[in-house]
Protein backbone atom coordinates (compact mmCIF):
# COMPACT_ATOMS: atom_id res chain seq x y z
CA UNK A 1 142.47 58.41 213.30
CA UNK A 2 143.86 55.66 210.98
CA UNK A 3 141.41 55.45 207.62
CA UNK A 4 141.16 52.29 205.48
CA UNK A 5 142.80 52.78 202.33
CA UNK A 6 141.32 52.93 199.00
CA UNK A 7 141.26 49.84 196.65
CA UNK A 8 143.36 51.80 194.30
CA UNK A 9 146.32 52.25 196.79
CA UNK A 10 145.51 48.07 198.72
CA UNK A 11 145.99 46.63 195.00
CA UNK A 12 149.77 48.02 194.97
CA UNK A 13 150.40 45.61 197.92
CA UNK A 14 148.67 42.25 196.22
CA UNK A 15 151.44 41.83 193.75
CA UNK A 16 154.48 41.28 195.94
CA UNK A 17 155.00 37.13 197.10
CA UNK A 18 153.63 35.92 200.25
CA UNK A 19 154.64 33.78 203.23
CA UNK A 20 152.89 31.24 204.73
CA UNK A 21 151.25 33.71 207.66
CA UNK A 22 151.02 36.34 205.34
CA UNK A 23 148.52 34.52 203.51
CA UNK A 24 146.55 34.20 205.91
CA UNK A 25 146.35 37.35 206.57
CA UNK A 26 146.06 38.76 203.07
CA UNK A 27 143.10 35.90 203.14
CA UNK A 28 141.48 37.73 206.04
CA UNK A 29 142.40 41.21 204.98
CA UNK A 30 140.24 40.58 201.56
CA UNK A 31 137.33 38.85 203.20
CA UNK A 32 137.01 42.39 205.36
CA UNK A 33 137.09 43.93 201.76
CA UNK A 34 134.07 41.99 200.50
CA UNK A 35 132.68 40.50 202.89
CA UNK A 36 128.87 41.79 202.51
CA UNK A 37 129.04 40.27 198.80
CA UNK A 38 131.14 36.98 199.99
CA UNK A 39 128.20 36.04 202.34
CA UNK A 40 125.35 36.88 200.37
CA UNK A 41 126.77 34.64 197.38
CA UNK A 42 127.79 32.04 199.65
CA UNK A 43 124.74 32.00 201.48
CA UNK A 44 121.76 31.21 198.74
CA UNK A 45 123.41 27.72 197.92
CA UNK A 46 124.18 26.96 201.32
CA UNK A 47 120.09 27.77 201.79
CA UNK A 48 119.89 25.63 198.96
CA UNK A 49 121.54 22.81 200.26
CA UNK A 50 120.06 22.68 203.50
CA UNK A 51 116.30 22.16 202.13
CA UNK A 52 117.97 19.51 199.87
CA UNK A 53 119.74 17.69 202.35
CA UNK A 54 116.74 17.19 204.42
CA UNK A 55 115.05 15.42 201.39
CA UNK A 56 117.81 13.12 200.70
CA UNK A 57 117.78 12.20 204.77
CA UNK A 58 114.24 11.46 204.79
CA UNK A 59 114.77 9.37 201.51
CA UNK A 60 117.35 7.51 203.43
CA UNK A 61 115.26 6.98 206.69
CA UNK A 62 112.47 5.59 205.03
CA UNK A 63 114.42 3.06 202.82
CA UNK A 64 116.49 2.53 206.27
CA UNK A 65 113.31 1.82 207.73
CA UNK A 66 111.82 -0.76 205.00
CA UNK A 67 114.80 -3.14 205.81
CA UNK A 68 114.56 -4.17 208.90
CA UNK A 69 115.92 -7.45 210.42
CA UNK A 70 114.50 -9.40 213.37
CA UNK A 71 117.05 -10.35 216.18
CA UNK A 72 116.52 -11.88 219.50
CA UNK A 73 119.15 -12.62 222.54
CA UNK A 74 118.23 -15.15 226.02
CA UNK A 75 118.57 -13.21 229.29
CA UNK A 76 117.83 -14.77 232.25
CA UNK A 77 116.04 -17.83 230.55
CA UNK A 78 113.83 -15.35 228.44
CA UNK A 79 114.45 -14.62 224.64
CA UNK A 80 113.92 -11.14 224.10
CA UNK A 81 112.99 -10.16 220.64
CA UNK A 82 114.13 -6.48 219.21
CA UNK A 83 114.57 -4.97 215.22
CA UNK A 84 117.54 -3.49 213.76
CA UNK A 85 117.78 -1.33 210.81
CA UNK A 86 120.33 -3.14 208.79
CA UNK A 87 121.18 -1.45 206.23
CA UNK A 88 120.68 2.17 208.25
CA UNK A 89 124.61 3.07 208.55
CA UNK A 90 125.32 2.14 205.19
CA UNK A 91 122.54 4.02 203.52
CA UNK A 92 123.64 6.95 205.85
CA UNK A 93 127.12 6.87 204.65
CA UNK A 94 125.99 6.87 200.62
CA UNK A 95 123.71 9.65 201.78
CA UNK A 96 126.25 11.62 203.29
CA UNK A 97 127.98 11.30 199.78
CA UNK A 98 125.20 12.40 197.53
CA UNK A 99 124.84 15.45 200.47
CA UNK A 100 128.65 15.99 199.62
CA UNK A 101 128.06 15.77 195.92
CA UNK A 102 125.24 17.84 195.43
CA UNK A 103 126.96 20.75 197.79
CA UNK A 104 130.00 20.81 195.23
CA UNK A 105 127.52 21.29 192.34
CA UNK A 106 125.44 23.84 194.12
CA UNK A 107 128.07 26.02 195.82
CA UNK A 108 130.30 26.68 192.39
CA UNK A 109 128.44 29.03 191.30
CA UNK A 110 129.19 30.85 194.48
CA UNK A 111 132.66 29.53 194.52
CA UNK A 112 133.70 31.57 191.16
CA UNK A 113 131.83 34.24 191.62
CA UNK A 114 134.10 34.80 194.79
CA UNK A 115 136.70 33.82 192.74
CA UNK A 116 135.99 36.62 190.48
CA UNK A 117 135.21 38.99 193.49
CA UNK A 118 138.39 38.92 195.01
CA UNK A 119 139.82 38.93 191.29
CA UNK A 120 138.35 41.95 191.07
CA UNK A 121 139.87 43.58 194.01
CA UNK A 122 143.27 42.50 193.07
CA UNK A 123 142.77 44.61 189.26
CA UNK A 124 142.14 47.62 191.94
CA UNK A 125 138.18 47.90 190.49
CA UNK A 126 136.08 49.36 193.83
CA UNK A 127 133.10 47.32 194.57
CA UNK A 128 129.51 47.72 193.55
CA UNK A 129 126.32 47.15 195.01
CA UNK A 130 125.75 44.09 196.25
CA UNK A 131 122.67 42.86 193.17
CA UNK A 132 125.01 45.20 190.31
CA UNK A 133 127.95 42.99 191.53
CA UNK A 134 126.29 39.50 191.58
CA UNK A 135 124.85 39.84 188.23
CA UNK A 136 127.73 41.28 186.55
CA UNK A 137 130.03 38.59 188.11
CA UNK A 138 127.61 35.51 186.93
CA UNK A 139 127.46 37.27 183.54
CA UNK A 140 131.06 36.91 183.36
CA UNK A 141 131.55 33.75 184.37
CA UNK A 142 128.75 32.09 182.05
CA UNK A 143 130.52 31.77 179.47
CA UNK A 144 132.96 29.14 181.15
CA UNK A 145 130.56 27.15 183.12
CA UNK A 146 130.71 24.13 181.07
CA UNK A 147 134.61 24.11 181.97
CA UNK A 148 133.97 24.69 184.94
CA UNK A 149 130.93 21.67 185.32
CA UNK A 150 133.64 19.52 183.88
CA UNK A 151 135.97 19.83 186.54
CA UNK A 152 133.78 20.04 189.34
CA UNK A 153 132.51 17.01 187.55
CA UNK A 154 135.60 15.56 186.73
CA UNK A 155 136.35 16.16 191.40
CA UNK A 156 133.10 15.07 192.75
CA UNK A 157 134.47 11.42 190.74
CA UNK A 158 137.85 10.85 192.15
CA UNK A 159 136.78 11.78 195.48
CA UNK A 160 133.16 9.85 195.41
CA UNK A 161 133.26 6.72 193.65
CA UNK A 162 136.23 5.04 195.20
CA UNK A 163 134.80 6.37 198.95
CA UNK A 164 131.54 4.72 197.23
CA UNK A 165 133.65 1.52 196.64
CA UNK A 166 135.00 1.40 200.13
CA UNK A 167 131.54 1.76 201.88
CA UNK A 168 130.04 -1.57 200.30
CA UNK A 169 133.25 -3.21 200.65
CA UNK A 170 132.53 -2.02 204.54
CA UNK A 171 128.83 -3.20 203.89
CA UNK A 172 126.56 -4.34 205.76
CA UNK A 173 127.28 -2.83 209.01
CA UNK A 174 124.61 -2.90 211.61
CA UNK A 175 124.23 -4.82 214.93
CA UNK A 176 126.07 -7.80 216.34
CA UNK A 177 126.08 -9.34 219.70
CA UNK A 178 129.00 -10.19 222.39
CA UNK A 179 127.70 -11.73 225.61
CA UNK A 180 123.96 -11.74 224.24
CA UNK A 181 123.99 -8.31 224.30
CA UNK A 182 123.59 -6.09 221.03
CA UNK A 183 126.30 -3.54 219.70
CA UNK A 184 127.50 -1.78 216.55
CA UNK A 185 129.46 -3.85 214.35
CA UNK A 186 132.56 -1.35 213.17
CA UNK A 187 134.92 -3.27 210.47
CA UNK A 188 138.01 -1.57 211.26
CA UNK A 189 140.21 -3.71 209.23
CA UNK A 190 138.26 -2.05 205.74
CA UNK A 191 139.08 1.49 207.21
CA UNK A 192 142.29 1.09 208.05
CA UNK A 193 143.11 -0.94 204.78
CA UNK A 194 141.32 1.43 202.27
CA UNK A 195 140.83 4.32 204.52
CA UNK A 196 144.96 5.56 205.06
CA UNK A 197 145.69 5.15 200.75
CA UNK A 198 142.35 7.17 199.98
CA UNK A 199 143.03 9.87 203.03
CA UNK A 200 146.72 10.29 201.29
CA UNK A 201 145.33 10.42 197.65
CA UNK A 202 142.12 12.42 198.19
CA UNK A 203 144.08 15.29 200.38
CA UNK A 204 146.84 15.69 197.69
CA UNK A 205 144.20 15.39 194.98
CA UNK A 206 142.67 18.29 196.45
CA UNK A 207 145.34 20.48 197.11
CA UNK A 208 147.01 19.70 193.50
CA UNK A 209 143.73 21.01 192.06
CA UNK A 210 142.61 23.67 193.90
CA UNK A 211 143.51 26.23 191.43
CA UNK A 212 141.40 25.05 188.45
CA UNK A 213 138.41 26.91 189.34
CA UNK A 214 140.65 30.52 189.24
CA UNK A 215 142.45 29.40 186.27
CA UNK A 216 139.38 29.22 184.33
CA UNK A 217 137.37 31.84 186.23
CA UNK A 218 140.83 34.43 185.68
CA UNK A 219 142.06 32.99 182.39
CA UNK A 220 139.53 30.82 180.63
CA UNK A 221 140.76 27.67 178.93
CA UNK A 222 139.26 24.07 179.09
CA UNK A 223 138.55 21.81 182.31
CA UNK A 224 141.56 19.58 181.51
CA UNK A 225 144.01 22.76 180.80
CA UNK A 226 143.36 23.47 183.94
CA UNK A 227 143.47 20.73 185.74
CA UNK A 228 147.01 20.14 184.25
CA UNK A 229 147.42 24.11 184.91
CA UNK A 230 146.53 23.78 188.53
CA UNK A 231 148.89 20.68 189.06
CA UNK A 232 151.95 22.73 187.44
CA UNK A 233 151.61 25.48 189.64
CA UNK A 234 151.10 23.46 192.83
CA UNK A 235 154.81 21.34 191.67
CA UNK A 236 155.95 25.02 191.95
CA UNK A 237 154.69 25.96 195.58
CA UNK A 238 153.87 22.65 196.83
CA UNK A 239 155.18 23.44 200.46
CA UNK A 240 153.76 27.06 200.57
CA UNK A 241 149.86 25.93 199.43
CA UNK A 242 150.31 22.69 201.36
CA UNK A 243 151.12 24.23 205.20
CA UNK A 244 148.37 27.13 204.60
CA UNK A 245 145.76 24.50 203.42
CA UNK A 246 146.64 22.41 207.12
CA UNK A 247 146.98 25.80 208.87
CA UNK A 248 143.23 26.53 207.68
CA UNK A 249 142.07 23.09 208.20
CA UNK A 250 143.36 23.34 211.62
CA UNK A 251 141.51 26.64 211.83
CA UNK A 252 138.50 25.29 210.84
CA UNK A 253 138.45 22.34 213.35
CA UNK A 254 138.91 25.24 216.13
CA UNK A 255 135.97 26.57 214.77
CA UNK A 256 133.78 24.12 214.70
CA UNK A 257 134.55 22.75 218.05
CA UNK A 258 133.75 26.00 219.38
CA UNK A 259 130.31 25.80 217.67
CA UNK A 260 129.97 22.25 218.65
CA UNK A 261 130.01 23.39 221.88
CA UNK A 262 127.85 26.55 221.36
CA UNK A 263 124.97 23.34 220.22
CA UNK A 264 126.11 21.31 223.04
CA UNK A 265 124.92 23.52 225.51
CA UNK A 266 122.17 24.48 223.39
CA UNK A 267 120.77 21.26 222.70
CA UNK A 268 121.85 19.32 225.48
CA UNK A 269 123.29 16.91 223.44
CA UNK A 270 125.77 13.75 225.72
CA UNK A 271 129.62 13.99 225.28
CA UNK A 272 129.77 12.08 222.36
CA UNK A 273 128.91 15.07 220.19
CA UNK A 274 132.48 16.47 220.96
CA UNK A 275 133.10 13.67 218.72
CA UNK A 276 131.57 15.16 215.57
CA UNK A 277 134.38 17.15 214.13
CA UNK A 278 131.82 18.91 211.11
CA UNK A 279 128.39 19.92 213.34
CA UNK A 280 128.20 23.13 211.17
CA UNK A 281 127.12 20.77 208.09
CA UNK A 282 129.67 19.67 205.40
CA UNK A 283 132.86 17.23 206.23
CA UNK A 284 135.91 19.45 206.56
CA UNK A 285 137.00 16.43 204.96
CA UNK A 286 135.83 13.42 202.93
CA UNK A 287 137.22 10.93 204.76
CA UNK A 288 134.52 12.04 208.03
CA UNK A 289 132.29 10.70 206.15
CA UNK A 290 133.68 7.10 206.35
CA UNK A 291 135.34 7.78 210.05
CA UNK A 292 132.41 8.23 211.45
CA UNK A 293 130.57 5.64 213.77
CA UNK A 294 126.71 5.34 213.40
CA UNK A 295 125.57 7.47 216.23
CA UNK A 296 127.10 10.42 214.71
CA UNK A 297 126.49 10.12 210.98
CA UNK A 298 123.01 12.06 210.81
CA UNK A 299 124.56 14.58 213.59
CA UNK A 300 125.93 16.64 210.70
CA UNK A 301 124.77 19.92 209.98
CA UNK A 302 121.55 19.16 212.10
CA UNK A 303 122.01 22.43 213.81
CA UNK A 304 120.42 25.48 212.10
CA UNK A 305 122.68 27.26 214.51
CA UNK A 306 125.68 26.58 212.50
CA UNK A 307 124.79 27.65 209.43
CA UNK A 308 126.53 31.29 209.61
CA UNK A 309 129.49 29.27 210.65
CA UNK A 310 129.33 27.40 207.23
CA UNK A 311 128.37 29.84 205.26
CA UNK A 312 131.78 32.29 206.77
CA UNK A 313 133.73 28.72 206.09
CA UNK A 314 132.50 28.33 202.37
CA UNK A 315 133.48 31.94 201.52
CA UNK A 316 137.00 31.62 203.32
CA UNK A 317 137.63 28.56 201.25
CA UNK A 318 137.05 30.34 198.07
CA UNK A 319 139.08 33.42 198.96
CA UNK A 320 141.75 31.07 200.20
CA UNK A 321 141.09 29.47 196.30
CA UNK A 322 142.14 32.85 194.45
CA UNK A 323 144.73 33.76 196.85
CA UNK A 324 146.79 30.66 196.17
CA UNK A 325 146.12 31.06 192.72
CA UNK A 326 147.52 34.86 192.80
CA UNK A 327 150.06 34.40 195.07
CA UNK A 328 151.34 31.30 192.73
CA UNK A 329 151.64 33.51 189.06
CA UNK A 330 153.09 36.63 191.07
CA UNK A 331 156.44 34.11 192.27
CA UNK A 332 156.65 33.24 188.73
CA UNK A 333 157.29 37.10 188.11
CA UNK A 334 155.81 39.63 185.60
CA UNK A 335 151.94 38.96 187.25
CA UNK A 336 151.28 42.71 187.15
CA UNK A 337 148.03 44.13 187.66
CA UNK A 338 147.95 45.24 184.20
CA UNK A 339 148.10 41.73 182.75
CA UNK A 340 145.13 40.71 185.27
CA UNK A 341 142.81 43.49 184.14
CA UNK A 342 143.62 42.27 180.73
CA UNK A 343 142.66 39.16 181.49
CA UNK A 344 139.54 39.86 183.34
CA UNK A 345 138.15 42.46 180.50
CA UNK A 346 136.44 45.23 180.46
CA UNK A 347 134.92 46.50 183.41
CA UNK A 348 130.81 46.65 182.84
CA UNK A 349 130.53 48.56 185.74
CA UNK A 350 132.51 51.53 183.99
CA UNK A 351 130.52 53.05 180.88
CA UNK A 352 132.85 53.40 177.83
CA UNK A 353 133.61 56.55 176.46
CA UNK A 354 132.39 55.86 173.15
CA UNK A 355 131.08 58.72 170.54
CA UNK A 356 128.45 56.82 169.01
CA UNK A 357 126.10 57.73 172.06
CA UNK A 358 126.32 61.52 171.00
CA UNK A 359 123.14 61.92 169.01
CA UNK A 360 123.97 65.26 167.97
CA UNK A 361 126.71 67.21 168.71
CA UNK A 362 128.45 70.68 166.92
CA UNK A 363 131.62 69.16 163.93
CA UNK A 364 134.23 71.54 162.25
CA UNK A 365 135.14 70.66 158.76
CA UNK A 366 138.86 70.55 157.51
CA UNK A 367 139.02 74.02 157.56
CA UNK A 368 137.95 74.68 160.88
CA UNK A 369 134.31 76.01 160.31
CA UNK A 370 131.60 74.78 162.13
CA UNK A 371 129.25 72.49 160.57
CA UNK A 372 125.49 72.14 162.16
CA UNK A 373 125.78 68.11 162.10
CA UNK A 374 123.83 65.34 162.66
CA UNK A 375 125.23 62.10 162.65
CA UNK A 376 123.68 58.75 161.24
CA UNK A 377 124.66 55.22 162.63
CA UNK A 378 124.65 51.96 160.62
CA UNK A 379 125.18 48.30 162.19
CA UNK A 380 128.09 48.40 159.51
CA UNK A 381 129.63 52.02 159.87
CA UNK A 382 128.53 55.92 160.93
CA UNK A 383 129.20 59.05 159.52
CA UNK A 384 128.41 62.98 159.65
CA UNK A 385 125.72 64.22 157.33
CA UNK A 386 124.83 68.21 157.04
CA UNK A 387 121.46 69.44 156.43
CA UNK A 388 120.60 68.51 152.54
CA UNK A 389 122.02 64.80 153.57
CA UNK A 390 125.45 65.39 151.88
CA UNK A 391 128.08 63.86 153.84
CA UNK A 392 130.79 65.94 155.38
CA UNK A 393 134.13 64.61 156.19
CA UNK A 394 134.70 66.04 159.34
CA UNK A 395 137.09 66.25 162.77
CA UNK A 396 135.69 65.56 165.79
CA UNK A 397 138.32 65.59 168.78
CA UNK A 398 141.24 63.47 168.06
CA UNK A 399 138.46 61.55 165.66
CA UNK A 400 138.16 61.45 161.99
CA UNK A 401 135.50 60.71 160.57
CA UNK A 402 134.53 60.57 156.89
């Protein structure tokens, strides 16, 4: 019978430079490793999100609702009279934003401590339990969350605020009619114009940058440093990180359409739905959010079935993070796991052999004879005292103390 092997003799295996299927499979290989602690961090934002995301889409409905314009077409003779929520696919679009913004906030937490999870496993440190590992990995990240705010800051605004932009430029949209008869108004000429640049920029701006969270998380350093850090690298393996990130994408849109059809037949929901490439909740992809028709704006992540699904696809995507990262310093050569455990720190899990915990404990003078001892600590220094208080200079193990 075939065991798993130990972390100690997986690690060995890390440090050697990986194709383009074998990081997908050293992706899925240290998900199995972790994956009790990837889903449990991943999944309290995720929880988070959800009961947030149902605020912001009853904010929207009711503003939706409070703008409401009268329209009227003749049929046969008769004027018939009906209400349209003008500003209703708009508003959805800027909610879906603010949904997409406040997700990227929430989840990094999660998304570095996974970082530092599967940072962990590479160093060749065995796991804890699931609370023990959790709090020692947010202790270790604290220190760098304001870098790490900044960039996730510094993201959510190249990605958001021109999308913002192209959504009033695409404003209002709401009803029109053809033949007396009402439909939805879709100004393709905005998409297509704004929609192709920002769909080129925002998926190279992503991928460029997708190391900055496990540069800081792995190294420390400022938001900027690694910003500029993250771009280097990706110069350097452009065409490796670039056909894994569309191999996952592609991945993920296999996924989802399976669980699109898992609510589908669920639900009962009409055809359309196959339509609706993100069902399990968050765009695989900002640019769903503004290629999306009105029927199917609100018909993401409205499925509490899918929420495993996104929670699995959130943890992925950070692995995926730290494996890139990885991956790019070992081709650059001498990325050892001795310079990562350096890097990381000290282990709290592991308690230090240190001789100030011995209280009191038997000390032989210079001359070998042994001296009843009890030793005295200061926040400034320690020493060995006998009985009358005298202090003894003393040799304790390959120690000297005076």
């Amino acid at each position: 019978m075939e065991t798993e092997p130990s972390t100690s003799e997986v690690t060995d295996a890390y440090f050697e430079p990986l194709g383009i299927k074998a990081s997908l499979e050293r992706a899925v290989h240290v998900f199995r490793q972790r994956w009790k602690h990837l889903l449990v961090i991943s999944a309290i934002p995720i929880f988070l999100w959800y009961i947030a995301a149902i605020g912001i889409r009853n904010a929207i409905s009711a503003i939706s609702a409070s703008h409401v314009e009268n329209l009227s077409f003749e049929m046969d003779g008769e004027t018939v009279s009906y209400q349209v929520e003008s500003l209703h696919t708009t508003l959805s679009r800027l909610g879906l934003i603010a949904e997409f913004f406040l997700f990227s906030f929430l989840f990094l937490p999660a998304d570095v401590a996974n970082i530092r999870i599967v940072a962990a496993l590479y160093a060749g440190r065995d796991a804890d339990g699931i609370r023990q590992t959790i709090r020692q990995t947010l202790r270790a990240i604290l220190p760098n969350l304001p870098s790490l705010g900044l960039v996730c800051a510094i993201w959510c605004a190249v990605l958001m605020l021109p999308l913002i932009l192209i959504v009033l430029c695409m404003a209002p949209e709401g009803q029109t009619q053809e033949y007396g008869i009402a439909i939805y108004f879709e100004p393709w000429l905005p998409k297509l114009v704004f929609g192709l640049p920002y769909l080129i920029a925002s998926s190279t701006f992503m991928t460029a940058t997708c190391l900055s969270y496990s540069i800081i998380t792995v190294k420390g350093g400022g938001a900027i440093a690694s910003l500029k850090e993250s771009s280097e690298l990706f110069k350097k393996s452009w065409s490796h990180i670039g056909a894994v990130t569309v191999l996952w994408f592609l991945i993920k849109m296999a996924i989802t359409k399976f669980v699109s059809a898992i609510n589908w037949m669920y639900y009962l929901h009409n055809m359309s739905f196959w339509m609706v490439w993100e069902q399990p909740g968050i765009p695989l992809h900002p640019i769903r959010i503004l290629w999306s028709t009105s029927s199917d704006l609100w018909g993401i992540g409205t499925s509490w079935i899918s929420v495993p699904v996104v929670v699995f696809l959130a943890a992925m995507g950070s692995v995926f993070q730290a494996v890139f990262y990885f991956d790019t310093r070992i081709k650059q050569g001498d990325y050892t796991q001795d310079v990562l455990l350096s890097e990381l720190g000290p282990d709290e899990s592991e308690e230090p052999t240190d001789y100030k915990t011995m209280e009191n404990e038997e000390t032989t003078d210079y001359n070998g004879e042994l001296v009843a001892a009890i030793r005295y600590k200061t926040k400034e220094n320690e020493g060995t005292t006998d009985y009358n208080g005298e202090p003894v200079a003393a040799i304790r193990g390959d120690k000297t103390i005076v």
